[in-house]
C-alpha atoms as a PDB file:
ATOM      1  CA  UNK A   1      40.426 -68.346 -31.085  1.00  0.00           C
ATOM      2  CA  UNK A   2      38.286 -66.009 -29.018  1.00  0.00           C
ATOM      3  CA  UNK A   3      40.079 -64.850 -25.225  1.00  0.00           C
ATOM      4  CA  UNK A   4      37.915 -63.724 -23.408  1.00  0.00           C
ATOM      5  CA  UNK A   5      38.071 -60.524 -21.706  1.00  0.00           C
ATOM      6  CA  UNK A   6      37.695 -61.789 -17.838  1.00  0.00           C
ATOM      7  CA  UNK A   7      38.817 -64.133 -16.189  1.00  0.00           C
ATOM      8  CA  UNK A   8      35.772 -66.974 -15.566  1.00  0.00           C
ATOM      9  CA  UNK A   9      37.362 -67.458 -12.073  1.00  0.00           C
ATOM     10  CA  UNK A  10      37.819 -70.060  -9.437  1.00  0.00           C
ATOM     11  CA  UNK A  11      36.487 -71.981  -7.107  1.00  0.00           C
ATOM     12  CA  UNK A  12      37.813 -72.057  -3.404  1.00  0.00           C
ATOM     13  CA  UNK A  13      39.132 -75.311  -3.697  1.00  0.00           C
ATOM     14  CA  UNK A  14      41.298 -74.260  -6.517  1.00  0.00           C
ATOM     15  CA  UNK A  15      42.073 -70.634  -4.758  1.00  0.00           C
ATOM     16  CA  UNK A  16      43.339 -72.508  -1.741  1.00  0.00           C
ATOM     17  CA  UNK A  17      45.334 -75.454  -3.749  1.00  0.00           C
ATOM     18  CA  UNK A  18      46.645 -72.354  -5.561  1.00  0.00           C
ATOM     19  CA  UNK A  19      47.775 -70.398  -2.290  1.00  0.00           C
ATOM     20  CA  UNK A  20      49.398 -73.683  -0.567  1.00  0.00           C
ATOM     21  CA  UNK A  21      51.440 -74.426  -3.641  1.00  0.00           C
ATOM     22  CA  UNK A  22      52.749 -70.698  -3.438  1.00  0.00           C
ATOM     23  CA  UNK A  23      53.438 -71.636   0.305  1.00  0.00           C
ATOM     24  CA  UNK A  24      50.694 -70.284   2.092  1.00  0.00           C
ATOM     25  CA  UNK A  25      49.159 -71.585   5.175  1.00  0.00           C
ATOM     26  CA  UNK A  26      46.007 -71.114   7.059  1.00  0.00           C
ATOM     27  CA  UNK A  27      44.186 -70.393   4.091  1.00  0.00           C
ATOM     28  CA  UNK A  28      40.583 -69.417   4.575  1.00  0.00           C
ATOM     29  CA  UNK A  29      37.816 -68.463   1.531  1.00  0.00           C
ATOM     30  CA  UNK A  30      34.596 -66.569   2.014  1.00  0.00           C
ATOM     31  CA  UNK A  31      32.151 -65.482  -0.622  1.00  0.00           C
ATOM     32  CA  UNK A  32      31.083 -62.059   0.683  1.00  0.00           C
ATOM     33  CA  UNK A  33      28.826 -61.608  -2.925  1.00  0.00           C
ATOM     34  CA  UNK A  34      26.558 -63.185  -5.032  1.00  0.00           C
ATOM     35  CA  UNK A  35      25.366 -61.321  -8.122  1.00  0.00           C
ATOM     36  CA  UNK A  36      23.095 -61.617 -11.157  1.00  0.00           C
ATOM     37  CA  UNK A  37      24.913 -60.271 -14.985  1.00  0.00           C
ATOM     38  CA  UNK A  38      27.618 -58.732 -12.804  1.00  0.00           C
ATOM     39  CA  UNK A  39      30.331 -59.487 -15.048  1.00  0.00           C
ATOM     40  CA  UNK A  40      30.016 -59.777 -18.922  1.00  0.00           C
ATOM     41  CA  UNK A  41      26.048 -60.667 -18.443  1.00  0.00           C
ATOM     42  CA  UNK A  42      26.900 -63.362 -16.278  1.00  0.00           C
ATOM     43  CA  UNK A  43      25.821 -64.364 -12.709  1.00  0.00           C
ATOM     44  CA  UNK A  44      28.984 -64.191 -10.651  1.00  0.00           C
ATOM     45  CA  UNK A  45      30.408 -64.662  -7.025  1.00  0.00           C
ATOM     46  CA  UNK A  46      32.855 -62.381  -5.022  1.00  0.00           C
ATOM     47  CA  UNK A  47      34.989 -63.961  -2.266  1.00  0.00           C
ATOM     48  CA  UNK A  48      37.641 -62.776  -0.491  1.00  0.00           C
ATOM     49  CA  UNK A  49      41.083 -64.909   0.379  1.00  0.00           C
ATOM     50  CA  UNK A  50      43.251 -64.897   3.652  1.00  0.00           C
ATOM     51  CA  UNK A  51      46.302 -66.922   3.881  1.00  0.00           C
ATOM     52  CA  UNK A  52      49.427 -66.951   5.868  1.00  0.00           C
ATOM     53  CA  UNK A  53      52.953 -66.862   5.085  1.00  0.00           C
ATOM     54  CA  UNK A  54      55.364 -67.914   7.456  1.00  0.00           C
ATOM     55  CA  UNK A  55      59.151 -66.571   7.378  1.00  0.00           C
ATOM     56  CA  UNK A  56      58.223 -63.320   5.011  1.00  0.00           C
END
């Protein structure tokens, strides 16, 4: 079995399913990024993630 060397991502819906079962709130996605062979010849997308924690 081959592992590959990064990570092939996630979509927002899984980044913010991921952040409110860690107990975030007001979670809010934005590609900032799209990019041809970026990352291991492949096209790829940068976004960045804000969420809120309430109580830390």
């Amino acid at each position: 079995m081959i592992i590959p060397k990064v990570h092939s991502g996630f979509t927002h819906e899984e980044m913010e399913e991921k952040l409110k079962i860690a107990g975030f709130e007001s979670v809010f996605v934005h590609t900032f990024h799209h990019g041809k062979e970026i990352f291991m010849k492949k096209d790829t997308s940068m976004f960045l993630a804000e969420a809120v924690k309430q109580g830390v």
